[in-house]
C-alpha atoms as a PDB file:
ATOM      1  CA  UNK A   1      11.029 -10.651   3.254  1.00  0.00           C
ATOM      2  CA  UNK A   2       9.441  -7.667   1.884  1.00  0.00           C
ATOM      3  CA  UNK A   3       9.850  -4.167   3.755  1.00  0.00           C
ATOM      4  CA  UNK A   4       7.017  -2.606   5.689  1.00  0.00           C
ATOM      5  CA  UNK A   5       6.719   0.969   5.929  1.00  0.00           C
ATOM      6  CA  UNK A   6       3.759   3.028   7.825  1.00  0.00           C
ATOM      7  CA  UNK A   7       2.799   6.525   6.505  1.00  0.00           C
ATOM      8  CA  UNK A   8       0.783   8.336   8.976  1.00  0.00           C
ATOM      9  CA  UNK A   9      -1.717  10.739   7.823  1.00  0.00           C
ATOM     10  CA  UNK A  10      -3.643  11.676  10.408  1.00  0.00           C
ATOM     11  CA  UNK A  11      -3.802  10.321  14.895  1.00  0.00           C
ATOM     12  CA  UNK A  12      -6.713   7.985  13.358  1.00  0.00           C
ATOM     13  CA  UNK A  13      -5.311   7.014   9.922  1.00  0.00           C
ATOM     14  CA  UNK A  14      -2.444   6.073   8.181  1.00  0.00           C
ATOM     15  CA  UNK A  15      -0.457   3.643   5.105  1.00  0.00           C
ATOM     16  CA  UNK A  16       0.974   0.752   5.226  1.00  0.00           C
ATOM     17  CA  UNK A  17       3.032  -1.209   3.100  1.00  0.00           C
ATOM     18  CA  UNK A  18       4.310  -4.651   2.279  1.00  0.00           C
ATOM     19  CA  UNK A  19       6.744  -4.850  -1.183  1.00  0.00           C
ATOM     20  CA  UNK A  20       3.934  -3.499  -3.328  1.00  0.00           C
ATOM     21  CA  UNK A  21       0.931  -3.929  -1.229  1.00  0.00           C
ATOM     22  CA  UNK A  22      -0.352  -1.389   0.486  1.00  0.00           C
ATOM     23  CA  UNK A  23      -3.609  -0.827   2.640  1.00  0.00           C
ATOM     24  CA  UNK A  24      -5.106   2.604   4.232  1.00  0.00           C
ATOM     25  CA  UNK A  25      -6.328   1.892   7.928  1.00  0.00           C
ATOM     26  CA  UNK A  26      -8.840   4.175   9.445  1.00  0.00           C
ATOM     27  CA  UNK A  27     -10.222   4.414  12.268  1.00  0.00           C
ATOM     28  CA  UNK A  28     -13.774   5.870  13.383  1.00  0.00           C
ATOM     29  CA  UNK A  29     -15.886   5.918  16.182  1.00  0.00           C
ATOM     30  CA  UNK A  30     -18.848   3.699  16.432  1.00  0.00           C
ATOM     31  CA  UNK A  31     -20.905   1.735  18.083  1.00  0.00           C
ATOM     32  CA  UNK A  32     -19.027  -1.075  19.064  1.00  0.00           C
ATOM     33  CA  UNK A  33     -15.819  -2.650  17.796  1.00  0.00           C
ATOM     34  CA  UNK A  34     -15.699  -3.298  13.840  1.00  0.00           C
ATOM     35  CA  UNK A  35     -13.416  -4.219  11.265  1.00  0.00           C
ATOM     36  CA  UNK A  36     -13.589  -4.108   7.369  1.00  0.00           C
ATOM     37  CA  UNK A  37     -11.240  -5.461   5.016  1.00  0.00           C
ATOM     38  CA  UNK A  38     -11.999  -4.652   1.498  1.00  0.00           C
ATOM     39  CA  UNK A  39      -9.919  -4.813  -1.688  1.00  0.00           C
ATOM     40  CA  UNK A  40     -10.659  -2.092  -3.765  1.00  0.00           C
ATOM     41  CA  UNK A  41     -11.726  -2.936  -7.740  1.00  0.00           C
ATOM     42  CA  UNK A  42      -8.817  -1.724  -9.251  1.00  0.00           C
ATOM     43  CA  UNK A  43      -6.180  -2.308  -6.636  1.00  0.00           C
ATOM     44  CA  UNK A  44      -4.884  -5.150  -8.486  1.00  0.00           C
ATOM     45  CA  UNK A  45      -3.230  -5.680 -11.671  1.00  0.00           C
ATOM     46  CA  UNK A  46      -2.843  -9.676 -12.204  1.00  0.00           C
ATOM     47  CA  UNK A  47      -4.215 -10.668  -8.803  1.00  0.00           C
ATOM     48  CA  UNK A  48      -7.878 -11.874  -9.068  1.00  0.00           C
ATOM     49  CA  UNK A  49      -9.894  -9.088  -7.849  1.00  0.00           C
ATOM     50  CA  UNK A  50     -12.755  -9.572  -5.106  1.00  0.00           C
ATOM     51  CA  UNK A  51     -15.049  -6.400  -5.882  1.00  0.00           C
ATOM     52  CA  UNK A  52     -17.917  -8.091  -3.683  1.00  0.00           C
ATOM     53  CA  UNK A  53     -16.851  -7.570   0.421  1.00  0.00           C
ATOM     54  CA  UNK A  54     -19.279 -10.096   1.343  1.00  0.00           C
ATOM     55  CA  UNK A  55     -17.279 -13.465  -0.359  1.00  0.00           C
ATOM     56  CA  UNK A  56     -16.490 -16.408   1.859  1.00  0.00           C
ATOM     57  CA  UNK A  57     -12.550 -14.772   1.733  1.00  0.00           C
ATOM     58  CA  UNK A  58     -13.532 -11.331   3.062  1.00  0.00           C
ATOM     59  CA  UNK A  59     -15.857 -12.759   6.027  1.00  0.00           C
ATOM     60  CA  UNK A  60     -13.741 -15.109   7.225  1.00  0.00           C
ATOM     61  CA  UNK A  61     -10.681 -12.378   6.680  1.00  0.00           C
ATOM     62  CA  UNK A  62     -13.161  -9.895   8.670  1.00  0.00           C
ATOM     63  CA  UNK A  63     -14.471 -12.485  11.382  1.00  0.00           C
ATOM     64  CA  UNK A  64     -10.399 -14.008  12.569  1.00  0.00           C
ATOM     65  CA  UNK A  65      -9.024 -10.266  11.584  1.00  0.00           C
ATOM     66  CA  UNK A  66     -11.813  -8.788  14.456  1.00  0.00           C
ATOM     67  CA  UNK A  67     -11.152 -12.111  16.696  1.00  0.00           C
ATOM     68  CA  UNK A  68      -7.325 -10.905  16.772  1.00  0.00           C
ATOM     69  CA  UNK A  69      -7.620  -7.368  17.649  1.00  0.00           C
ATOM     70  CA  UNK A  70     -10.004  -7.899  19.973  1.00  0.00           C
ATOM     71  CA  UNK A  71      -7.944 -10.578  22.188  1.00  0.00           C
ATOM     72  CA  UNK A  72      -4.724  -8.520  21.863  1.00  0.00           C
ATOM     73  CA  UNK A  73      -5.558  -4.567  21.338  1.00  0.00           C
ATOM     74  CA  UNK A  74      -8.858  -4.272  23.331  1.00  0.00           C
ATOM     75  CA  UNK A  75      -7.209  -2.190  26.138  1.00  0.00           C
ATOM     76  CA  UNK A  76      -6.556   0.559  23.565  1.00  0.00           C
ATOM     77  CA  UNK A  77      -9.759   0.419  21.851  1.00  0.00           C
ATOM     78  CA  UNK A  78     -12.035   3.266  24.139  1.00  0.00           C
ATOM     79  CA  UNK A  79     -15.152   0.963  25.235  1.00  0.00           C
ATOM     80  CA  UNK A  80     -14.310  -1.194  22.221  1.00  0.00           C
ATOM     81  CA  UNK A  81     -16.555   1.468  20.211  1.00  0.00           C
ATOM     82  CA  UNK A  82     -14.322   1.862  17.091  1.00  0.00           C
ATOM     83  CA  UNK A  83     -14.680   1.164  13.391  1.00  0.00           C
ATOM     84  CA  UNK A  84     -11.881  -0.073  11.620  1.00  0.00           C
ATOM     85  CA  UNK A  85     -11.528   0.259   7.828  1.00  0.00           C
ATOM     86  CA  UNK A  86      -8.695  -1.177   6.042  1.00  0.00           C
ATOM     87  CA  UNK A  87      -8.894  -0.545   2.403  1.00  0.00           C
ATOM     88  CA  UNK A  88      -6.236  -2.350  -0.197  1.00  0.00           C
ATOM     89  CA  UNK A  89      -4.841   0.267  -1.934  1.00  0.00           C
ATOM     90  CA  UNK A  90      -2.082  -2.025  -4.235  1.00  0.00           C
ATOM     91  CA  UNK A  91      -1.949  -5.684  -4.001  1.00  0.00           C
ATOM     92  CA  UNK A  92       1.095  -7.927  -4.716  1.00  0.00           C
ATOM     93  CA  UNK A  93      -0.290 -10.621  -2.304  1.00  0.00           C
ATOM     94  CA  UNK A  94      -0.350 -10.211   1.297  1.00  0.00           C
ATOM     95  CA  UNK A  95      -2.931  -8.063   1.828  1.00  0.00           C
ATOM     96  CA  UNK A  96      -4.442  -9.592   4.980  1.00  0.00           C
ATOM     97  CA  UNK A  97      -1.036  -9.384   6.743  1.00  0.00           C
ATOM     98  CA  UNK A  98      -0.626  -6.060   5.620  1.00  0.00           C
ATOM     99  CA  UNK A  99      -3.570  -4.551   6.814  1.00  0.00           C
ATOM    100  CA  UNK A 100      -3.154  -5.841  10.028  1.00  0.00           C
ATOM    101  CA  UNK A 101       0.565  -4.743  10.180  1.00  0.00           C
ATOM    102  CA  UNK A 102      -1.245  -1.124   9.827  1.00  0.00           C
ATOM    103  CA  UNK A 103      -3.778  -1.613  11.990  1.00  0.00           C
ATOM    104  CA  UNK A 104      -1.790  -3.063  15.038  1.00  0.00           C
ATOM    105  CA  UNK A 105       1.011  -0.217  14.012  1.00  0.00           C
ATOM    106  CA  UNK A 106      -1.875   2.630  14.499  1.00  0.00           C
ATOM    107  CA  UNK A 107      -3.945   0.835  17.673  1.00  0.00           C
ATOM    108  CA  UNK A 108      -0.707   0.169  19.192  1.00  0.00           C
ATOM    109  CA  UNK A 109       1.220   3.047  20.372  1.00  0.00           C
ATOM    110  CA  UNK A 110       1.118   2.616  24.234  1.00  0.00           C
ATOM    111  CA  UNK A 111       2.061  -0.876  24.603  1.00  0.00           C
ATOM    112  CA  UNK A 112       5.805  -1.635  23.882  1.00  0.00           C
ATOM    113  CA  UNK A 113       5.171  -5.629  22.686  1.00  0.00           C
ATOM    114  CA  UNK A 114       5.391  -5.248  18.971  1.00  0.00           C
ATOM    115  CA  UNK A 115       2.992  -7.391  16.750  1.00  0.00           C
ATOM    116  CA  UNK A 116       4.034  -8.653  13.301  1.00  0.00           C
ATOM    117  CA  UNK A 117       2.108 -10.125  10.490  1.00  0.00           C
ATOM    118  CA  UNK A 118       2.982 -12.475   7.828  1.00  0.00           C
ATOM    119  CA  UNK A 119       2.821 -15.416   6.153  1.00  0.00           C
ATOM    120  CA  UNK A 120       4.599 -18.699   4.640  1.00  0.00           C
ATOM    121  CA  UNK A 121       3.725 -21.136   2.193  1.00  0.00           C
ATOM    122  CA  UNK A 122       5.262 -23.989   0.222  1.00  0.00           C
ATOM    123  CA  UNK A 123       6.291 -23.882  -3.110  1.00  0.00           C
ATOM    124  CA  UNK A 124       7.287 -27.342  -4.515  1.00  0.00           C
ATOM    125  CA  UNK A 125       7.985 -28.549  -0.461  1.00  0.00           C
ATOM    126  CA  UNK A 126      10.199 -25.302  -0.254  1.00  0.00           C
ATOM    127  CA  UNK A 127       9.404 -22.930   2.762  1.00  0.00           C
ATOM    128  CA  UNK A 128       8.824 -19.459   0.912  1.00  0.00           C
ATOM    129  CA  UNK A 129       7.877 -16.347   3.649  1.00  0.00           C
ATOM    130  CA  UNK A 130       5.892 -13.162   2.367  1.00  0.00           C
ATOM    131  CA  UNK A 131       4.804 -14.286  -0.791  1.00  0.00           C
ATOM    132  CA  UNK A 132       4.242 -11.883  -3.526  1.00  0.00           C
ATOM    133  CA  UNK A 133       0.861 -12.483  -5.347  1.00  0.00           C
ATOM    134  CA  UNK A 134       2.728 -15.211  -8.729  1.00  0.00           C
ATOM    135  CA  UNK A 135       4.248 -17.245  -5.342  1.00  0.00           C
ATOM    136  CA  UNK A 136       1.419 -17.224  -3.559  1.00  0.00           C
ATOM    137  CA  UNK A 137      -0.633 -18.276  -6.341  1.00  0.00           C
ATOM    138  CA  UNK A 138       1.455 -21.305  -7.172  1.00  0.00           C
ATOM    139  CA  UNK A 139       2.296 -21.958  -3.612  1.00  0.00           C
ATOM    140  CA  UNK A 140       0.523 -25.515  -1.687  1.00  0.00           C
ATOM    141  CA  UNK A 141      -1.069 -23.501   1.317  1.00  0.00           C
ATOM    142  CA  UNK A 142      -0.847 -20.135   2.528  1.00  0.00           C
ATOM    143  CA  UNK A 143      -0.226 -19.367   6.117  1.00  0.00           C
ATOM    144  CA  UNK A 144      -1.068 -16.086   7.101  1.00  0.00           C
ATOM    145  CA  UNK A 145      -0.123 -15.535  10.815  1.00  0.00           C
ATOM    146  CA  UNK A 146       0.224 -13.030  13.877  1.00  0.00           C
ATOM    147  CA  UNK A 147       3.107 -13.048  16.127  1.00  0.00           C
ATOM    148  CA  UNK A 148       3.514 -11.175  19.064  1.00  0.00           C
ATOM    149  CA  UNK A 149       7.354  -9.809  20.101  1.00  0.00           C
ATOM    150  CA  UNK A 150       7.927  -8.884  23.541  1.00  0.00           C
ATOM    151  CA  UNK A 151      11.647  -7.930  24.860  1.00  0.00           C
ATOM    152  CA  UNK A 152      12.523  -8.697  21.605  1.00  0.00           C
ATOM    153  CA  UNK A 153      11.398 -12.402  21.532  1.00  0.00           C
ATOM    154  CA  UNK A 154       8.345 -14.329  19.943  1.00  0.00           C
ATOM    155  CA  UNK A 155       5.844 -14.744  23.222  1.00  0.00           C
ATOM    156  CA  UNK A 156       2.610 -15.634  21.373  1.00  0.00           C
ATOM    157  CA  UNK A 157       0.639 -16.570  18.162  1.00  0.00           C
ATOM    158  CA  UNK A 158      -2.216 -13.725  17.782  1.00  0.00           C
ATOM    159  CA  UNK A 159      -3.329 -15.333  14.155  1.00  0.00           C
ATOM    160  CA  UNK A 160      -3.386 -18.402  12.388  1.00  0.00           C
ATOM    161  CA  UNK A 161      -5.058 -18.838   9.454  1.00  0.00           C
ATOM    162  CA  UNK A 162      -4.492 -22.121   7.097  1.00  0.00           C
ATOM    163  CA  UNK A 163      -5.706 -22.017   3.516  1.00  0.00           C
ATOM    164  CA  UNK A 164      -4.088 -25.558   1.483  1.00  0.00           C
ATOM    165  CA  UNK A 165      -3.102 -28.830   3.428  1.00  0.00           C
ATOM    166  CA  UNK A 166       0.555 -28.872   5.159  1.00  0.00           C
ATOM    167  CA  UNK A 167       1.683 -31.554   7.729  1.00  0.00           C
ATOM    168  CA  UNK A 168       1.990 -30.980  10.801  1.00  0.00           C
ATOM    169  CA  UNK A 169       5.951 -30.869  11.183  1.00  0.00           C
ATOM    170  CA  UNK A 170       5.788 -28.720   7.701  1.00  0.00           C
ATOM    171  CA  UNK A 171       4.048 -26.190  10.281  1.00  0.00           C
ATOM    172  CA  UNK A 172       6.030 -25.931  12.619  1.00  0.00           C
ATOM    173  CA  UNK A 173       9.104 -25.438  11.011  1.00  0.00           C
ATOM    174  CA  UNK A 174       7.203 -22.805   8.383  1.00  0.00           C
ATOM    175  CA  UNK A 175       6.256 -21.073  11.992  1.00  0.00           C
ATOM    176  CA  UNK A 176       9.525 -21.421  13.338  1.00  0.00           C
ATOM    177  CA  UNK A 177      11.464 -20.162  10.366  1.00  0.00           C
ATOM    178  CA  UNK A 178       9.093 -16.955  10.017  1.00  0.00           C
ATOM    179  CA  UNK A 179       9.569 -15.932  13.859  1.00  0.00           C
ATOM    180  CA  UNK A 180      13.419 -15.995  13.217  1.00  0.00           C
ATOM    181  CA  UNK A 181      13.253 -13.822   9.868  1.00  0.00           C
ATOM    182  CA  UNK A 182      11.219 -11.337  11.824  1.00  0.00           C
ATOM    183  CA  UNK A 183      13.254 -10.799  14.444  1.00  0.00           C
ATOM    184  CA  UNK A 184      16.131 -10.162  11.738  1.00  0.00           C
ATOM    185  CA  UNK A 185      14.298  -8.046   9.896  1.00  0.00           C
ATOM    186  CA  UNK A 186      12.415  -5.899  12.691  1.00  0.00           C
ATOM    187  CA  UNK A 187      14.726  -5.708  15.668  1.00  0.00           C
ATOM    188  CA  UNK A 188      13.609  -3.972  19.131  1.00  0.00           C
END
């Protein structure tokens, strides 16, 4: 599993990064609650880049990515009236998981749960967590997920996204075998 680091900048901004992805999070006032996820043009060196932030990947990344901090972080959002930008910086794969490492890292100061992001996928029927981009582009399915720790111990599933075909027991034991590397890798 790759390390993640957080850089803070500013209260309302700050780095994060996954192996060699990396994503700025801000965060603005607004409206009402908002999240972007772009990949900037030149943030990635082999990995296909997505200059348009209207493709089917960045609104559905958007739409679930919103969905999650909503259901989870809305106590800590004032009057849900926040923007939240997460730029991709560097990408070596991952980049969902690590903007939403940064963004639960920054909205999340007051709660003690802790809220990990990752995901698995299968490479020739072998479990692989946190791809790098050349895994996850020859990997079966990618399974980006949210987990929440509390008292040191997987509680809930925040995320769950499913790109590729897996069966059902293939899940399960990808889900299983994640929560127990996290809680190696990030204890209390």
């Amino acid at each position: 599993m790759r390390e993640i680091s957080f850089t803070p900048i500013s209260e309302s901004s700050l780095i994060v990064s996954q192996g060699k992805t990396s994503s700025l999070i801000l965060l603005e006032p607004d409206k009402r609650l908002r999240y972007s996820y772009t990949m900037n043009s030149l943030s990635s060196g082999v990995e296909v880049s997505r200059k348009n932030p209207n493709n089917r990947r960045a609104l559905e990344i958007n739409y679930l990515s919103a969905i999650a901090i909503e259901d989870n972080l809305s106590s800590n959002i004032p009057a849900n009236k926040l923007s939240i930008i997460a730029k991709v910086l560097s990408s070596d794969g991952g980049t969902r998981t690590c903007a939403l490492n940064g963004v639960f890292k920054l909205l999340n100061k007051s709660i003690k749960d802790k809220y990990y992001f990752i995901a698995f996928g299968l490479i020739d029927k072998k479990l692989i967590i946190d791809m790098n981009y050349i895994e996850d582009s020859s990997s079966e399915v990618d399974v980006p997920f949210g987990i929440k720790i509390s008292e040191g111990l997987p509680s809930e599933y925040t995320y769950l996204q499913l790109d590729g075909q897996i069966r059902p027991e293939k899940l399960i034991e990808g889900l299983l075998y994640s929560e127990k590397e996290i809680i190696e890798a990030y204890p209390k």
